[in-house]
C-alpha atoms as a PDB file:
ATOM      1  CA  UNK A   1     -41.229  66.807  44.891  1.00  0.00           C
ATOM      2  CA  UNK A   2     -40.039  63.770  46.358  1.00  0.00           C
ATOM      3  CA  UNK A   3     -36.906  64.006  48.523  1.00  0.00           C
ATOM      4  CA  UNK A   4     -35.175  60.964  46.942  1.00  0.00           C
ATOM      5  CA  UNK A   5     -32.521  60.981  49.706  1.00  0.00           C
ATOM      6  CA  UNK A   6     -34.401  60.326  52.576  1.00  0.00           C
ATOM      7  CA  UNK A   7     -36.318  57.794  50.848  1.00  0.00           C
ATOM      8  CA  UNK A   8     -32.837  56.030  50.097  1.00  0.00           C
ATOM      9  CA  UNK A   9     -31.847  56.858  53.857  1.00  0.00           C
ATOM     10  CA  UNK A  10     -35.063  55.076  55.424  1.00  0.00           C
ATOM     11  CA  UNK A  11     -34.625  51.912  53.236  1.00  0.00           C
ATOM     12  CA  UNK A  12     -31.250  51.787  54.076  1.00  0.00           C
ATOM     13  CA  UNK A  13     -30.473  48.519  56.652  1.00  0.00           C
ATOM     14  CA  UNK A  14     -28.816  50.173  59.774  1.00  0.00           C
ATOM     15  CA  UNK A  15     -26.059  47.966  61.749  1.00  0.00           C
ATOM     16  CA  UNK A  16     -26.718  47.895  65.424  1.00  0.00           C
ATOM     17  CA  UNK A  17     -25.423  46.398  68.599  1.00  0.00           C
ATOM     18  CA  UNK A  18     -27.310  45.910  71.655  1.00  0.00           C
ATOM     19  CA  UNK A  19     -25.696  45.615  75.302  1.00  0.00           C
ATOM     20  CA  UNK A  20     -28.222  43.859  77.631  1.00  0.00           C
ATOM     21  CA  UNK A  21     -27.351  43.978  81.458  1.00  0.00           C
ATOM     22  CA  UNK A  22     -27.686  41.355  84.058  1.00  0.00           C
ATOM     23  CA  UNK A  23     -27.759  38.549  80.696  1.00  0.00           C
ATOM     24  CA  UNK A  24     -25.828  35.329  82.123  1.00  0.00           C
ATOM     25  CA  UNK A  25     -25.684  36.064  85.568  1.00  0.00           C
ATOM     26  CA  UNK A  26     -27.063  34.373  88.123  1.00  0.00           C
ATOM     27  CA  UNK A  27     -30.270  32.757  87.386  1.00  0.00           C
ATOM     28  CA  UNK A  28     -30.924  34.675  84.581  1.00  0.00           C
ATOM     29  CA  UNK A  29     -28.891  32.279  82.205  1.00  0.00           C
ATOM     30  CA  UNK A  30     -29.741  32.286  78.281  1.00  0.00           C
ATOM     31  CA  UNK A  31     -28.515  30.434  75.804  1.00  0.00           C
ATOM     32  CA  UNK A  32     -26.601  32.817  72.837  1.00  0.00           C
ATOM     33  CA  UNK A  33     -28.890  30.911  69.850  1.00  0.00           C
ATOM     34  CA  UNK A  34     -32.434  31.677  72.055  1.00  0.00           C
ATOM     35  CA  UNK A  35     -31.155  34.969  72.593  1.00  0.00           C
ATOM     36  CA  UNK A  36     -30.421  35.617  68.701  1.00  0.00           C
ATOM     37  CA  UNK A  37     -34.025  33.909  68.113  1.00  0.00           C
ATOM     38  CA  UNK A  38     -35.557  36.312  69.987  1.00  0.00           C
ATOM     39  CA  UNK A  39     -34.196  39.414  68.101  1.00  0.00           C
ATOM     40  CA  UNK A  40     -35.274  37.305  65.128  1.00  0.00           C
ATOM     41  CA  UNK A  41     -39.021  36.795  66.497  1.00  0.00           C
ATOM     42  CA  UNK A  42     -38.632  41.206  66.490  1.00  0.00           C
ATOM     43  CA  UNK A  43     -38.096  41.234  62.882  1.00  0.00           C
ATOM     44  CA  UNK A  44     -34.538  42.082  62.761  1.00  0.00           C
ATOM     45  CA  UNK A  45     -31.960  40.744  60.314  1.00  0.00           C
ATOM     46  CA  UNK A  46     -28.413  39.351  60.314  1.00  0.00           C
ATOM     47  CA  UNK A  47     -28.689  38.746  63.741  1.00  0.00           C
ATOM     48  CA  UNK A  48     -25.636  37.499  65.809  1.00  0.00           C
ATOM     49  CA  UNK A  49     -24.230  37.517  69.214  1.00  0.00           C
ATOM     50  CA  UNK A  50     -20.764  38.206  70.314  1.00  0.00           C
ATOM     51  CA  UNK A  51     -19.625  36.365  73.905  1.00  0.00           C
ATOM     52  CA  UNK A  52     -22.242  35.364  76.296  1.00  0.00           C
ATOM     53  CA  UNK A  53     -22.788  38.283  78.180  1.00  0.00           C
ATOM     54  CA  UNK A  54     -25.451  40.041  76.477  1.00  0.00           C
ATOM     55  CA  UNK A  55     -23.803  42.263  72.885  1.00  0.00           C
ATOM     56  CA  UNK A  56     -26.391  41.376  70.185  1.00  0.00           C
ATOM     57  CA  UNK A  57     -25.670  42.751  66.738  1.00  0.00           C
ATOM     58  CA  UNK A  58     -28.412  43.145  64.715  1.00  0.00           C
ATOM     59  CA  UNK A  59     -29.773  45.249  61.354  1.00  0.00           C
ATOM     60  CA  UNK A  60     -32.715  47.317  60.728  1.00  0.00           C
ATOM     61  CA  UNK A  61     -34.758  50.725  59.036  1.00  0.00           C
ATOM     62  CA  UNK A  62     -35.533  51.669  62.149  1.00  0.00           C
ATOM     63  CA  UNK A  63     -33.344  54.476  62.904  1.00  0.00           C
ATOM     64  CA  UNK A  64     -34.865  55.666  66.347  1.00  0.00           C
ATOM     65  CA  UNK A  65     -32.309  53.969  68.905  1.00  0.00           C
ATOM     66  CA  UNK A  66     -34.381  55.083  71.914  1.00  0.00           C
ATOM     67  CA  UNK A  67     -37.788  52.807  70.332  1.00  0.00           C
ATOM     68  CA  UNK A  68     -35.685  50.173  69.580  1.00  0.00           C
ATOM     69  CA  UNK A  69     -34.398  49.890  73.344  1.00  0.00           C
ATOM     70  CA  UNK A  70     -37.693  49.964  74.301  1.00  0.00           C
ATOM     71  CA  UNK A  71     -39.275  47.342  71.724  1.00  0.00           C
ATOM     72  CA  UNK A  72     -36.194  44.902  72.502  1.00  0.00           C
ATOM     73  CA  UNK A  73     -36.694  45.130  75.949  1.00  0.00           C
ATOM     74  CA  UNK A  74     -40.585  44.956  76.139  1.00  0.00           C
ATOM     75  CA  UNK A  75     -40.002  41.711  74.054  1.00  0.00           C
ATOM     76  CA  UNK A  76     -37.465  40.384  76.051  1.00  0.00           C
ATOM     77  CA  UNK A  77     -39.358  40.806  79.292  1.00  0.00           C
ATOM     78  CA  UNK A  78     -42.430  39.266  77.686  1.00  0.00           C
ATOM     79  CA  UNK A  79     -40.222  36.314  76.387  1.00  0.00           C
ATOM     80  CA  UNK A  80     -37.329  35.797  79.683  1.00  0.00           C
ATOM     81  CA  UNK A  81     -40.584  36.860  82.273  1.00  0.00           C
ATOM     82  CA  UNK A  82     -37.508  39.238  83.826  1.00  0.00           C
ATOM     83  CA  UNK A  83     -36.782  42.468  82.772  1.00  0.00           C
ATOM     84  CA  UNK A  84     -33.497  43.214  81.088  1.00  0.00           C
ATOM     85  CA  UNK A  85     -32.397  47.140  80.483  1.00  0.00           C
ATOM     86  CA  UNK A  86     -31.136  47.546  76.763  1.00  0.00           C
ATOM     87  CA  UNK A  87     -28.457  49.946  75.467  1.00  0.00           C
ATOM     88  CA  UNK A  88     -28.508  50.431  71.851  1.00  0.00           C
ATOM     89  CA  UNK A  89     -25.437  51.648  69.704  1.00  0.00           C
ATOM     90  CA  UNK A  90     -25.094  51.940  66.071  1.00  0.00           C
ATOM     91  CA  UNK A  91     -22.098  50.141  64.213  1.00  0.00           C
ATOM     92  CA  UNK A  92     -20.487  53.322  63.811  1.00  0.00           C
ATOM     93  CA  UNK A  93     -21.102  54.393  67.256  1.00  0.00           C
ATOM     94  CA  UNK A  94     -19.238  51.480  68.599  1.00  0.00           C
ATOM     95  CA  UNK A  95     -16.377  51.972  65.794  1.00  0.00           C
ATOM     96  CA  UNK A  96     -15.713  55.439  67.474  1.00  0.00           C
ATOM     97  CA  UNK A  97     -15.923  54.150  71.015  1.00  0.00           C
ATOM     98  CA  UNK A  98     -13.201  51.295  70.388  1.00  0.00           C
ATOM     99  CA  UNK A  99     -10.714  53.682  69.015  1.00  0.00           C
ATOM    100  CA  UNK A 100     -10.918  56.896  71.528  1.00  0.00           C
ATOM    101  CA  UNK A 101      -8.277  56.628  74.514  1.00  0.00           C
ATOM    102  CA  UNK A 102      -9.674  58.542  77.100  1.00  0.00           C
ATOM    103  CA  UNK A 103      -7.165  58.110  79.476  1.00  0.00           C
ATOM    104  CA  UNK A 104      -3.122  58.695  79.036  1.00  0.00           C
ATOM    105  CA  UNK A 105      -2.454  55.330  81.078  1.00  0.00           C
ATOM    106  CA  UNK A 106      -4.553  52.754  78.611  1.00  0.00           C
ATOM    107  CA  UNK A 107      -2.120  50.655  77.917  1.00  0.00           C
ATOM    108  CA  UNK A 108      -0.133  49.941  81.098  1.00  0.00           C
ATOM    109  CA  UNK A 109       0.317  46.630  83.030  1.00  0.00           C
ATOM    110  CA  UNK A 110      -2.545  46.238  85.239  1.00  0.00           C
ATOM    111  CA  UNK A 111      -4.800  49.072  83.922  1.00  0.00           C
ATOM    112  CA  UNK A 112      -8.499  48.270  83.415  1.00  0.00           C
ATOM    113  CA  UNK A 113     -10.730  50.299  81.281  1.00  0.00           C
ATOM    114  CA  UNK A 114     -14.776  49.556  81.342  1.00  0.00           C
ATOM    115  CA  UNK A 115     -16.954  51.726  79.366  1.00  0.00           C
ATOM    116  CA  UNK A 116     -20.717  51.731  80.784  1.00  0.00           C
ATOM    117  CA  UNK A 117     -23.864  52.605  78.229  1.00  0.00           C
ATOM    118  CA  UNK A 118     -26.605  54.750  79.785  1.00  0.00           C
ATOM    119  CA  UNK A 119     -29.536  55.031  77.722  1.00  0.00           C
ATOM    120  CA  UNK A 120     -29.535  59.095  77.849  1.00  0.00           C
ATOM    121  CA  UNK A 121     -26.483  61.604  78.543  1.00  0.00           C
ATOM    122  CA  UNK A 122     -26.229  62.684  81.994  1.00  0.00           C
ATOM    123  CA  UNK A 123     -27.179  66.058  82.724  1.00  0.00           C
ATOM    124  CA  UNK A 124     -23.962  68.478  82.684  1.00  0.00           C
ATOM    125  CA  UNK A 125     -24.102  69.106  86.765  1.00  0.00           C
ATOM    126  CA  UNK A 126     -24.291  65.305  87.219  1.00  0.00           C
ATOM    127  CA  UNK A 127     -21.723  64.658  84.885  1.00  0.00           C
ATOM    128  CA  UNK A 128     -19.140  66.675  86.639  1.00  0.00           C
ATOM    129  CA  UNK A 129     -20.023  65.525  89.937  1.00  0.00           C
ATOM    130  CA  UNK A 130     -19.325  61.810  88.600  1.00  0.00           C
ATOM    131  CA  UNK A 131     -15.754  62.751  87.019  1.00  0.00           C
ATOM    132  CA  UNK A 132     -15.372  64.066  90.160  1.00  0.00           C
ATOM    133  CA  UNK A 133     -15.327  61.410  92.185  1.00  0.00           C
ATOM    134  CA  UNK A 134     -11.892  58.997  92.748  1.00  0.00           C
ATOM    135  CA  UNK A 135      -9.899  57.110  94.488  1.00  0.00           C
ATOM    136  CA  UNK A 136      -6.149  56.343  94.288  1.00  0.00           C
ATOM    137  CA  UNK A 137      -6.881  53.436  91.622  1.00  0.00           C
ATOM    138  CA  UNK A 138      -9.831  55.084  90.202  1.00  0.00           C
ATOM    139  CA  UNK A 139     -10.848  57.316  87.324  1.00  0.00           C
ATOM    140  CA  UNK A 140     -14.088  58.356  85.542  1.00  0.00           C
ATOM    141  CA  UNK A 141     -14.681  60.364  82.395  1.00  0.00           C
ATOM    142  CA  UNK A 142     -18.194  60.805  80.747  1.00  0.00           C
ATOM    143  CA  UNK A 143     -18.781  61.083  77.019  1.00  0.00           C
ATOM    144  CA  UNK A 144     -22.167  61.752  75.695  1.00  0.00           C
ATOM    145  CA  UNK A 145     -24.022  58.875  76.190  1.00  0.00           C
ATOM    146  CA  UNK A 146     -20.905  57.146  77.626  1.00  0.00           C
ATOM    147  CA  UNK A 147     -18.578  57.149  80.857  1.00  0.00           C
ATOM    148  CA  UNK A 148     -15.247  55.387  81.299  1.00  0.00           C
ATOM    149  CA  UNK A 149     -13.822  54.084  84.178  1.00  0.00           C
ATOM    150  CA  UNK A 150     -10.129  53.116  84.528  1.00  0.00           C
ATOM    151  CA  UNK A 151      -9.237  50.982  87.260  1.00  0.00           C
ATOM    152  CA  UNK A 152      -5.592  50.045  88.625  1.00  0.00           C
ATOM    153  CA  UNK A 153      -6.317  47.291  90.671  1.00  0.00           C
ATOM    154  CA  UNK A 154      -9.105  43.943  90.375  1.00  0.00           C
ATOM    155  CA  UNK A 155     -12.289  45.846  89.433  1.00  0.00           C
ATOM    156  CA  UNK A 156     -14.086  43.475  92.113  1.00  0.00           C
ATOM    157  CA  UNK A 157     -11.533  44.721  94.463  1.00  0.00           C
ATOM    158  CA  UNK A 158     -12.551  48.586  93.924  1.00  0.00           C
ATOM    159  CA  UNK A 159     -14.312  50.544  96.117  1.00  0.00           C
ATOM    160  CA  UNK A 160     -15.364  53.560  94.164  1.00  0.00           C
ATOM    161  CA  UNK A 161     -18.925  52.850  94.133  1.00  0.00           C
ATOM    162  CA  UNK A 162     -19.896  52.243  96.709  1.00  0.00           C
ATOM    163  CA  UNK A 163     -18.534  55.835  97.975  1.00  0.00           C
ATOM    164  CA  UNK A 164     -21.571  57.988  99.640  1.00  0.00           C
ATOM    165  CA  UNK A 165     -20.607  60.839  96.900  1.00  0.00           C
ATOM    166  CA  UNK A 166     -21.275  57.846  94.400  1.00  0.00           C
ATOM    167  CA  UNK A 167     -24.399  56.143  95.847  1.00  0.00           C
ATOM    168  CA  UNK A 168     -25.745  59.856  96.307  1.00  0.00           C
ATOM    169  CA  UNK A 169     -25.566  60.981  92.359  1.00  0.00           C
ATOM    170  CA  UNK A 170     -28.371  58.346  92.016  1.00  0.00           C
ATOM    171  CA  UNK A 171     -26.936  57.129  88.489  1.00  0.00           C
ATOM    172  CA  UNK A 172     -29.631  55.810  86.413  1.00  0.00           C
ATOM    173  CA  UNK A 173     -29.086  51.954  84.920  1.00  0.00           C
ATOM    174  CA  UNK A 174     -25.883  51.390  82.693  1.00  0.00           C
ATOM    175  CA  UNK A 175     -24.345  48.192  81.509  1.00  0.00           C
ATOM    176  CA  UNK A 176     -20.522  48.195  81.499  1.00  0.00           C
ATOM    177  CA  UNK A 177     -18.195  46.355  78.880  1.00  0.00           C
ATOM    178  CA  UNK A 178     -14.551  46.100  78.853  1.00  0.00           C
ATOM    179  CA  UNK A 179     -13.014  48.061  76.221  1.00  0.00           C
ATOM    180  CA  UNK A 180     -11.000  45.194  75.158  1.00  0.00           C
ATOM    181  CA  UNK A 181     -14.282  42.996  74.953  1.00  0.00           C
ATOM    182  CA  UNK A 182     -15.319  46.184  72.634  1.00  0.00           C
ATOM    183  CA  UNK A 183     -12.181  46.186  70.552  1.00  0.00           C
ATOM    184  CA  UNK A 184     -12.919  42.495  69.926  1.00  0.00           C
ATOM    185  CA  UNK A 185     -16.352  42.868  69.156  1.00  0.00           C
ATOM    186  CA  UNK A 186     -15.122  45.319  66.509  1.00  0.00           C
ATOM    187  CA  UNK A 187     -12.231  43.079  64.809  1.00  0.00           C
ATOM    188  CA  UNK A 188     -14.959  40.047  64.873  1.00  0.00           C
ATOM    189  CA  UNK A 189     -18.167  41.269  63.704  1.00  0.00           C
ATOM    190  CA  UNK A 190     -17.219  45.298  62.473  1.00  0.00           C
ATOM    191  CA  UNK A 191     -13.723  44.815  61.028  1.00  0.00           C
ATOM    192  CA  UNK A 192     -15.483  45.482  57.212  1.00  0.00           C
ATOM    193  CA  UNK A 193     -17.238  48.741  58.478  1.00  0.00           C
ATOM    194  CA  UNK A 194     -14.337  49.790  60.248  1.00  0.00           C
ATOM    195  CA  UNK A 195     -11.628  49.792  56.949  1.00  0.00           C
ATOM    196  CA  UNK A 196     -11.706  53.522  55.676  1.00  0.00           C
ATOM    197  CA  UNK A 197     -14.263  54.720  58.618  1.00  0.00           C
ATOM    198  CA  UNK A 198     -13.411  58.161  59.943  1.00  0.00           C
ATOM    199  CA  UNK A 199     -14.748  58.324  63.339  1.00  0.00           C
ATOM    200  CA  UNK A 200     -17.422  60.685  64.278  1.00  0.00           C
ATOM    201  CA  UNK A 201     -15.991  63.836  66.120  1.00  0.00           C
ATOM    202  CA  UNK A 202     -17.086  62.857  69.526  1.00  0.00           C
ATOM    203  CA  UNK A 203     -17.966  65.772  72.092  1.00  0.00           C
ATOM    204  CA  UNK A 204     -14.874  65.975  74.804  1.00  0.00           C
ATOM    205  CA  UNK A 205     -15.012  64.105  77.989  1.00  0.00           C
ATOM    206  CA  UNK A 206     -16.703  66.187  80.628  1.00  0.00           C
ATOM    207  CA  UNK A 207     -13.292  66.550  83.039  1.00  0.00           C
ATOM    208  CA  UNK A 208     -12.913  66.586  86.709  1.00  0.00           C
ATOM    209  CA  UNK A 209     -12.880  69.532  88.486  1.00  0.00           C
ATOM    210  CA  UNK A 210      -9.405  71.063  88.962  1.00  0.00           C
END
Protein backbone atom coordinates (compact mmCIF):
# COMPACT_ATOMS: atom_id res chain seq x y z
CA UNK A 1 0.00 0.00 0.00
CA UNK A 2 1.31 3.21 -0.88
CA UNK A 3 2.22 5.55 1.99
CA UNK A 4 0.51 8.63 0.46
CA UNK A 5 2.17 10.90 3.07
CA UNK A 6 5.57 10.55 2.34
CA UNK A 7 4.92 10.73 -1.21
CA UNK A 8 3.22 14.25 -0.46
CA UNK A 9 6.29 14.97 1.98
CA UNK A 10 9.07 14.27 -0.81
CA UNK A 11 7.25 16.45 -3.45
CA UNK A 12 6.88 19.00 -1.11
CA UNK A 13 9.40 22.27 -2.05
CA UNK A 14 11.54 22.75 1.18
CA UNK A 15 12.69 26.54 2.04
CA UNK A 16 16.35 26.74 2.77
CA UNK A 17 19.03 29.21 3.58
CA UNK A 18 22.59 28.76 3.03
CA UNK A 19 25.46 30.69 5.04
CA UNK A 20 28.71 30.57 2.96
CA UNK A 21 31.96 31.72 4.84
CA UNK A 22 34.80 33.77 3.65
CA UNK A 23 32.03 35.15 0.55
CA UNK A 24 33.07 38.99 0.00
CA UNK A 25 36.14 39.14 1.73
CA UNK A 26 39.20 39.81 0.50
CA UNK A 27 39.81 38.63 -2.92
CA UNK A 28 37.19 36.36 -2.91
CA UNK A 29 34.56 39.06 -4.05
CA UNK A 30 31.20 37.82 -5.87
CA UNK A 31 28.69 39.57 -7.18
CA UNK A 32 24.99 38.71 -5.26
CA UNK A 33 23.22 37.99 -9.02
CA UNK A 34 26.40 35.37 -10.04
CA UNK A 35 26.08 34.01 -6.75
CA UNK A 36 22.12 33.42 -7.09
CA UNK A 37 23.02 32.05 -10.78
CA UNK A 38 25.01 29.61 -9.47
CA UNK A 39 22.42 28.04 -7.06
CA UNK A 40 20.27 28.30 -10.18
CA UNK A 41 22.90 26.31 -12.49
CA UNK A 42 22.24 23.46 -9.16
CA UNK A 43 18.69 23.21 -9.97
CA UNK A 44 17.25 25.04 -7.15
CA UNK A 45 14.24 27.35 -7.23
CA UNK A 46 13.18 30.77 -5.93
CA UNK A 47 16.54 31.58 -5.42
CA UNK A 48 17.56 34.90 -3.66
CA UNK A 49 20.24 36.42 -1.65
CA UNK A 50 19.99 38.49 1.41
CA UNK A 51 23.16 41.17 2.02
CA UNK A 52 26.40 40.47 0.43
CA UNK A 53 28.00 38.35 2.72
CA UNK A 54 27.13 34.99 1.69
CA UNK A 55 22.95 33.96 3.13
CA UNK A 56 21.44 32.36 -0.02
CA UNK A 57 17.81 31.32 0.28
CA UNK A 58 16.83 28.82 -1.86
CA UNK A 59 13.92 25.84 -2.35
CA UNK A 60 14.11 22.25 -3.00
CA UNK A 61 12.84 18.16 -2.48
CA UNK A 62 15.89 17.47 -1.30
CA UNK A 63 15.51 17.11 2.30
CA UNK A 64 19.10 15.80 3.28
CA UNK A 65 20.80 19.17 4.56
CA UNK A 66 24.18 17.46 4.99
CA UNK A 67 24.15 16.47 0.71
CA UNK A 68 23.04 19.65 -0.03
CA UNK A 69 26.13 21.36 1.82
CA UNK A 70 28.15 19.20 0.08
CA UNK A 71 26.61 19.54 -3.60
CA UNK A 72 26.56 23.51 -3.08
CA UNK A 73 29.91 23.57 -2.12
CA UNK A 74 31.45 21.05 -4.66
CA UNK A 75 29.69 23.41 -7.23
CA UNK A 76 30.83 26.42 -5.88
CA UNK A 77 34.46 25.35 -5.75
CA UNK A 78 34.20 24.06 -9.30
CA UNK A 79 32.58 27.46 -10.37
CA UNK A 80 34.71 30.35 -7.81
CA UNK A 81 38.12 27.79 -8.31
CA UNK A 82 38.22 28.48 -4.18
CA UNK A 83 36.61 26.52 -1.81
CA UNK A 84 33.82 27.98 0.26
CA UNK A 85 32.42 25.85 3.50
CA UNK A 86 28.47 25.82 3.38
CA UNK A 87 26.06 25.75 6.35
CA UNK A 88 22.65 24.78 5.48
CA UNK A 89 19.45 25.67 7.59
CA UNK A 90 15.91 25.10 6.83
CA UNK A 91 13.36 28.13 6.89
CA UNK A 92 12.05 26.92 10.01
CA UNK A 93 15.35 26.31 11.48
CA UNK A 94 16.30 29.87 11.08
CA UNK A 95 12.64 31.03 12.34
CA UNK A 96 13.57 29.31 15.72
CA UNK A 97 17.09 30.66 15.84
CA UNK A 98 15.90 34.45 15.39
CA UNK A 99 13.49 34.24 18.20
CA UNK A 100 15.52 32.24 21.12
CA UNK A 101 17.42 34.74 23.59
CA UNK A 102 20.08 32.85 24.88
CA UNK A 103 21.48 35.28 26.95
CA UNK A 104 19.61 37.57 29.80
CA UNK A 105 21.68 40.74 28.54
CA UNK A 106 20.41 40.72 24.61
CA UNK A 107 19.17 43.76 24.47
CA UNK A 108 21.53 46.15 26.28
CA UNK A 109 23.56 49.12 24.89
CA UNK A 110 26.65 47.80 23.50
CA UNK A 111 25.87 44.03 23.61
CA UNK A 112 26.77 41.97 20.52
CA UNK A 113 25.31 38.65 19.81
CA UNK A 114 26.85 36.40 16.73
CA UNK A 115 25.51 33.04 16.21
CA UNK A 116 28.13 30.69 14.27
CA UNK A 117 26.73 27.48 12.04
CA UNK A 118 28.87 24.34 12.28
CA UNK A 119 27.93 21.79 9.94
CA UNK A 120 27.57 18.93 12.81
CA UNK A 121 26.86 19.37 16.74
CA UNK A 122 29.86 19.35 18.77
CA UNK A 123 30.47 16.43 20.76
CA UNK A 124 29.04 16.93 24.49
CA UNK A 125 32.81 17.06 26.16
CA UNK A 126 33.75 19.69 23.54
CA UNK A 127 30.77 21.53 23.97
CA UNK A 128 31.27 22.17 27.60
CA UNK A 129 34.78 22.92 27.30
CA UNK A 130 33.74 25.81 24.72
CA UNK A 131 30.92 27.33 27.15
CA UNK A 132 33.56 27.18 29.33
CA UNK A 133 35.74 29.43 28.17
CA UNK A 134 35.37 33.59 28.86
CA UNK A 135 36.52 36.58 29.39
CA UNK A 136 35.13 39.67 31.18
CA UNK A 137 33.24 40.78 27.82
CA UNK A 138 32.75 37.35 26.62
CA UNK A 139 30.15 34.60 26.59
CA UNK A 140 29.49 31.34 24.67
CA UNK A 141 26.53 29.00 24.67
CA UNK A 142 26.15 26.00 22.19
CA UNK A 143 22.85 24.78 20.80
CA UNK A 144 22.71 21.76 18.67
CA UNK A 145 24.15 22.60 15.64
CA UNK A 146 24.61 26.21 16.90
CA UNK A 147 26.82 28.34 19.44
CA UNK A 148 26.29 31.95 20.48
CA UNK A 149 28.63 34.32 21.42
CA UNK A 150 27.80 37.60 23.22
CA UNK A 151 30.29 40.18 23.19
CA UNK A 152 30.41 43.57 25.31
CA UNK A 153 32.89 45.36 23.59
CA UNK A 154 33.97 45.76 19.38
CA UNK A 155 33.97 42.07 18.36
CA UNK A 156 37.36 42.95 16.43
CA UNK A 157 38.52 44.22 19.70
CA UNK A 158 37.92 40.69 21.57
CA UNK A 159 40.34 38.46 22.52
CA UNK A 160 38.52 35.28 23.31
CA UNK A 161 39.81 33.33 20.53
CA UNK A 162 42.61 33.52 20.33
CA UNK A 163 42.90 32.12 24.11
CA UNK A 164 45.24 28.79 24.21
CA UNK A 165 42.02 26.98 25.93
CA UNK A 166 40.28 28.23 22.60
CA UNK A 167 42.90 27.52 19.89
CA UNK A 168 43.36 24.05 21.76
CA UNK A 169 39.49 22.72 21.38
CA UNK A 170 40.45 22.60 17.64
CA UNK A 171 36.81 23.87 16.56
CA UNK A 172 35.96 22.60 13.24
CA UNK A 173 34.84 25.46 10.42
CA UNK A 174 31.73 27.69 11.35
CA UNK A 175 30.47 30.82 9.72
CA UNK A 176 29.14 33.44 12.16
CA UNK A 177 26.12 35.91 11.51
CA UNK A 178 24.87 38.59 13.66
CA UNK A 179 21.65 37.82 15.15
CA UNK A 180 20.31 41.06 14.09
CA UNK A 181 21.51 40.33 10.40
CA UNK A 182 19.33 36.98 11.20
CA UNK A 183 16.31 38.79 12.53
CA UNK A 184 16.42 40.79 9.28
CA UNK A 185 16.84 38.04 7.10
CA UNK A 186 13.66 36.71 8.73
CA UNK A 187 11.34 40.00 8.47
CA UNK A 188 12.70 40.28 4.63
CA UNK A 189 12.58 37.02 3.05
CA UNK A 190 10.63 34.62 6.07
CA UNK A 191 8.13 37.13 7.50
CA UNK A 192 5.11 34.81 5.60
CA UNK A 193 6.51 31.51 7.16
CA UNK A 194 7.03 33.06 10.32
CA UNK A 195 3.03 34.37 10.98
CA UNK A 196 1.43 31.47 13.11
CA UNK A 197 4.91 29.35 13.27
CA UNK A 198 5.44 27.72 16.64
CA UNK A 199 9.05 27.25 17.01
CA UNK A 200 10.56 23.90 17.25
CA UNK A 201 11.41 22.95 20.96
CA UNK A 202 15.08 23.46 20.68
CA UNK A 203 17.43 21.21 22.99
CA UNK A 204 18.86 23.64 25.99
CA UNK A 205 22.10 25.40 25.63
CA UNK A 206 24.89 23.20 26.86
CA UNK A 207 25.92 25.68 30.08
CA UNK A 208 29.20 26.52 31.54
CA UNK A 209 30.50 24.76 34.19
CA UNK A 210 29.56 26.14 37.63
Amino acid sequence: MCDMRRVSDRTIMQRYIAFLRGINLGKRRVPMKQLAALFEQCGYQGVGTFIASGNVLFSTRKRNASELESHIAAHLEDSLKYHVDTFVRTAEEVLSISRLRVFPEEGTEGITIHVGFLQKSLPPEIAKKFAAVRTPEDELRVIDREYYWLCRIRTPDSKVWALPEMRQLRLPTSTMRNLTSIRRLVATHLAKSAKGHRPSVLPKAVPPPR
